[in-house]
Protein backbone atom coordinates (compact mmCIF):
# COMPACT_ATOMS: atom_id res chain seq x y z
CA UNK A 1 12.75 -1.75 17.85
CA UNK A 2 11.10 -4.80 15.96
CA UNK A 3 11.37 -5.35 12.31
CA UNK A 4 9.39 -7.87 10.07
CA UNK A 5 9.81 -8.98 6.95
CA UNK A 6 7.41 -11.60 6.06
CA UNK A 7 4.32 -9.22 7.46
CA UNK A 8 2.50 -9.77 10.42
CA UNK A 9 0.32 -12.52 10.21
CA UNK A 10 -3.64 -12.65 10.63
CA UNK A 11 -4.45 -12.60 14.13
CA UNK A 12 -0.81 -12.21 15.59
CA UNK A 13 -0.95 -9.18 18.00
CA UNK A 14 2.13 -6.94 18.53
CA UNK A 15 1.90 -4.65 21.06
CA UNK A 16 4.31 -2.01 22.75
CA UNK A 17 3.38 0.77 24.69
CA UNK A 18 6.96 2.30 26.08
CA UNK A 19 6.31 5.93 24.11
CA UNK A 20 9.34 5.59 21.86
CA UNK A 21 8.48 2.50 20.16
CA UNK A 22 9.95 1.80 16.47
CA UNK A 23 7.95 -0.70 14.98
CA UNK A 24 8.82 -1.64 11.10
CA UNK A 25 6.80 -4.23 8.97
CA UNK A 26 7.30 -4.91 5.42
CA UNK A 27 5.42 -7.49 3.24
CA UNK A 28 7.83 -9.97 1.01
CA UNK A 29 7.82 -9.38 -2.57
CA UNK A 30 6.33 -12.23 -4.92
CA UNK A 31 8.84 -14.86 -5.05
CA UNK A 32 8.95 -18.19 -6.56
CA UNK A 33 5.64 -17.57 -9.34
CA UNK A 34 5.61 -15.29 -12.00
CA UNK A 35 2.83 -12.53 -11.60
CA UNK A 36 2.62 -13.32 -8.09
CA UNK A 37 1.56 -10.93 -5.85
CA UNK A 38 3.16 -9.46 -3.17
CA UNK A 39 2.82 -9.94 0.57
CA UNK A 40 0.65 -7.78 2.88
CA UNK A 41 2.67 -5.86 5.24
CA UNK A 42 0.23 -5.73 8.32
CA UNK A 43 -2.89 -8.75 8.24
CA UNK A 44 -3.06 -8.95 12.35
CA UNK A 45 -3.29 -6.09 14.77
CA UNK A 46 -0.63 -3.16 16.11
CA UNK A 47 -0.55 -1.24 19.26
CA UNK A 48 2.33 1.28 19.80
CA UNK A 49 3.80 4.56 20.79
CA UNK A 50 6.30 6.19 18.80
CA UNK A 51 6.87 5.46 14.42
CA UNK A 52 4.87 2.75 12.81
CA UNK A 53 6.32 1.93 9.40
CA UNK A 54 4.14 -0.79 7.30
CA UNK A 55 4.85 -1.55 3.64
CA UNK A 56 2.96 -4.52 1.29
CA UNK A 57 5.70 -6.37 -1.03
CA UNK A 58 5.69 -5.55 -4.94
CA UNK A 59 4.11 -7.39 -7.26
CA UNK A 60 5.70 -10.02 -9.22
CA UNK A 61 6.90 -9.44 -12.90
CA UNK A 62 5.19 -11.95 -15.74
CA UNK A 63 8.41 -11.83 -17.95
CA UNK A 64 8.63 -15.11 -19.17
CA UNK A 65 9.43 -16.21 -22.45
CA UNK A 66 6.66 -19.29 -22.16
CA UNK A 67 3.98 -17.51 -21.04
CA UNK A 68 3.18 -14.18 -23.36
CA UNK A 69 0.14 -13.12 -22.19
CA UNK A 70 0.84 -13.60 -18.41
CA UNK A 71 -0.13 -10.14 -16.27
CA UNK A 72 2.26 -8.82 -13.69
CA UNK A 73 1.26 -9.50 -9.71
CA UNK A 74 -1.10 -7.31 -7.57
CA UNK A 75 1.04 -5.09 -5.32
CA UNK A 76 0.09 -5.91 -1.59
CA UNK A 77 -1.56 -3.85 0.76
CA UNK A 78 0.37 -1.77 3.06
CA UNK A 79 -2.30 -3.13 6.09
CA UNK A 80 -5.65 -4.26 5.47
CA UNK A 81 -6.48 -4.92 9.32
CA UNK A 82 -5.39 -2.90 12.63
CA UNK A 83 -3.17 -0.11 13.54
CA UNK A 84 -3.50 1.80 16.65
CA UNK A 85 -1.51 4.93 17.88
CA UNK A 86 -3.82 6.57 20.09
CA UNK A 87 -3.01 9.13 22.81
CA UNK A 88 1.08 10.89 21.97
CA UNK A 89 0.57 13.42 19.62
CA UNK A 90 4.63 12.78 18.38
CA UNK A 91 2.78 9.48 16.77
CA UNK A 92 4.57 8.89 13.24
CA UNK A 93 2.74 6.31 10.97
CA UNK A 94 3.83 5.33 7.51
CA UNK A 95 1.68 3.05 5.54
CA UNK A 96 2.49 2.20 1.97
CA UNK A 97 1.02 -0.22 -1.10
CA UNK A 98 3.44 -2.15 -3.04
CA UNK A 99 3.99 -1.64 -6.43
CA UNK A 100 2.10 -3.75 -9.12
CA UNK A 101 4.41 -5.82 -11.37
CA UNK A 102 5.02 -5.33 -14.79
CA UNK A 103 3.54 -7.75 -17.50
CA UNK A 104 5.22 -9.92 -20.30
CA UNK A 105 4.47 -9.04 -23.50
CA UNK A 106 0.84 -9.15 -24.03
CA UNK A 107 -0.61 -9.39 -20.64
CA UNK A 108 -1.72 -6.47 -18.28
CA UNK A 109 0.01 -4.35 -15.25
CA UNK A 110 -0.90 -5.73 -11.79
CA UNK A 111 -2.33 -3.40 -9.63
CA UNK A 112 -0.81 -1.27 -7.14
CA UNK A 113 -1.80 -2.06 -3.24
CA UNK A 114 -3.73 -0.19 -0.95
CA UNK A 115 -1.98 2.07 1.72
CA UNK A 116 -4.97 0.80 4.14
CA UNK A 117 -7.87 -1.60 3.58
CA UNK A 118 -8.61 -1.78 7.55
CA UNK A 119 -9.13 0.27 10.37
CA UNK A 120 -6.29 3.02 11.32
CA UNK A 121 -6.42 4.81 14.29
CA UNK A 122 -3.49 7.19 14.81
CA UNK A 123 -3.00 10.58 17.14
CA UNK A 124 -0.07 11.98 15.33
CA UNK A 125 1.21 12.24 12.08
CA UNK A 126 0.29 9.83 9.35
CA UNK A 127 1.18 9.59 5.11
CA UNK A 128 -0.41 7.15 4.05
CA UNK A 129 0.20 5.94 0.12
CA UNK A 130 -0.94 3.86 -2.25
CA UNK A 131 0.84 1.43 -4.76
CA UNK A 132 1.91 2.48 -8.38
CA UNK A 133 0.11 0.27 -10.71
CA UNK A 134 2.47 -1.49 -12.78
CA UNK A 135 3.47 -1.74 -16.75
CA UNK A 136 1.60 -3.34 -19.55
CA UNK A 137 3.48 -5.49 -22.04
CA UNK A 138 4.90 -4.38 -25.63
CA UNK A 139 1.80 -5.58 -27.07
CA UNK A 140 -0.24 -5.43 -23.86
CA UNK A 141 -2.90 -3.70 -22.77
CA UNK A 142 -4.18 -1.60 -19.65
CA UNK A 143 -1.50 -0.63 -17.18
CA UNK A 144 -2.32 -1.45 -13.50
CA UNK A 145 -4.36 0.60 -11.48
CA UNK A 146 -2.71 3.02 -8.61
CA UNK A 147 -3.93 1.63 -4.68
CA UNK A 148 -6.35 3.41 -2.99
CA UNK A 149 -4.47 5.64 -0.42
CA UNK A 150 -7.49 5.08 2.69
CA UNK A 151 -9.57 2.15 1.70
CA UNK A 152 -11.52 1.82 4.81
CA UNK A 153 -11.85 3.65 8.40
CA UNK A 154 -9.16 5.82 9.13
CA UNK A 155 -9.27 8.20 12.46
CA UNK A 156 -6.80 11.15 12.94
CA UNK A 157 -6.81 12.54 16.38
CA UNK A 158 -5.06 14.66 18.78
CA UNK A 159 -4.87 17.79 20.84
CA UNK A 160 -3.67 19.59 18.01
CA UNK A 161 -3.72 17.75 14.62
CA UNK A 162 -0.36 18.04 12.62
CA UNK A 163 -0.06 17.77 9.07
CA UNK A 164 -0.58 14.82 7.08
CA UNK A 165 -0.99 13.38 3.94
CA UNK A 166 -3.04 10.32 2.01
CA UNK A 167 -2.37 9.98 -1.72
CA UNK A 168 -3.59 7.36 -4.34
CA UNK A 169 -0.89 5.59 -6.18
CA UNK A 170 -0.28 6.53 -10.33
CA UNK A 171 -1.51 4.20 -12.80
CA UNK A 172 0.58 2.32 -14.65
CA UNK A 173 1.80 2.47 -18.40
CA UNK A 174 -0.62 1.00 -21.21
CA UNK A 175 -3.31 0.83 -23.53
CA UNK A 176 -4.82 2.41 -21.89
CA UNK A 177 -2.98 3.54 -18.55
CA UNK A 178 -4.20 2.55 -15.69
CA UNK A 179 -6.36 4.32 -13.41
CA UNK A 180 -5.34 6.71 -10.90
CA UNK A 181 -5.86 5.40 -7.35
CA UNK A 182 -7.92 7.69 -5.17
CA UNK A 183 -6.45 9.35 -1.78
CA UNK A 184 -9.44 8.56 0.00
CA UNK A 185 -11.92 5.77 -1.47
CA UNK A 186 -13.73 5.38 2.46
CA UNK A 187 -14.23 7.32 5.68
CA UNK A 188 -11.61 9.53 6.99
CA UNK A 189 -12.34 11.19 10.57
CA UNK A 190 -10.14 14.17 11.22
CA UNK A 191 -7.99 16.67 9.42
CA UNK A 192 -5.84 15.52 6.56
CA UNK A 193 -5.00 16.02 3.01
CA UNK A 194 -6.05 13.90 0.62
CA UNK A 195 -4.29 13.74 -2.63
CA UNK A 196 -5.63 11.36 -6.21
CA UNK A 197 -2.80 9.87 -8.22
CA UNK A 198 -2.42 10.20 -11.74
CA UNK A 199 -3.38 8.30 -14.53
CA UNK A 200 -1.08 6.15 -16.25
CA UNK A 201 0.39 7.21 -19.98
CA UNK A 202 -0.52 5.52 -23.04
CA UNK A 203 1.43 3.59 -24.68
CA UNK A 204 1.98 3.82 -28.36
């Protein structure tokens, strides 16, 4: 098993190819700025066998009494660069966007991440999600936009394709909400469903 939780870094490698692998990344949530944005969960490259779990940190909330018109942080992406599961058809892969953060009071949602914004290759099963956008302020205005679910090359293979699933993220509360992120905004190769967010509500 090997967990991360400060992402994998542009062009670090990890690679394990025992068949049973359990390989969990997460990006770190926005720390130390207000509105920052979160962490990408995978920026280098993975090869494995077995359940692939990557996960981009939440945006950063812009609550601060200083700074009223601040917007909440961009969501990161779940992996905008390699993932490769190629060849077991048990293959489990789990991608996800973070959330966008919410704004102070007159500033705008931060978007949600992407589930993917790089090249997935997977035989197995994959869900693949994008980030929910995140809250205007009290007197703000649009709500963040949901992630993109596939926001670049994505290849589903196998002997016999299981069921699988890549959804937009929801838009975020405001004036107006924020857009719905799309399930698939690229190229998809293979069999999969492919699900839209929703749009986020308005806010009175």
């Amino acid at each position: 098993m090997i967990r991360c939780y400060e992402g994998v870094a542009r062009r670090t490698s990890i690679e394990a190819g025992a068949g049973n692998d359990t390989i969990f990344v997460q990006g770190a949530p926005a720390s130390g700025t207000l509105g920052g944005n979160g962490q990408i969960g995978n920026e280098g490259s993975i090869t494995a066998q077995g359940t692939v779990t990557a996960t981009g940190g939440r945006g950063g909330n812009a609550m601060s009494p200083g700074n009223w018109d601040a917007d909440g942080g961009a969501g990161g992406d779940g992996s905008n660069s390699e993932i490769y599961q190629l060849g077991n058809p048990d293959n489990r892969t789990a991608i996800t966007g973070g959330a966008g953060g919410n704004a102070s009071a007159s500033g705008e949602g931060g978007n949600g991440g992407h589930g993917t914004d790089g090249v997935t290759e997977v035989t197995g099963t994959v869900d693949i999600r994008g980030g929910n956008g995140g809250r205007a302020g009290h007197q703000g205005e649009e709500g963040g936009n949901g992630g993109q679910g596939n926001n670049d090359q994505l290849f589903v293979t196998g002997p016999a394709l299981p069921a699988g699933t890549v959804q937009g993220g929801n838009g975020g509360p405001g004036r107006p909400g924020g857009a719905a992120g799309m399930g698939n905004n690229a190229t998809i190769t293979g069999t999969i469903t492919t699900l839209n967010g929703t749009t986020g509500p308005t806010l009175p």
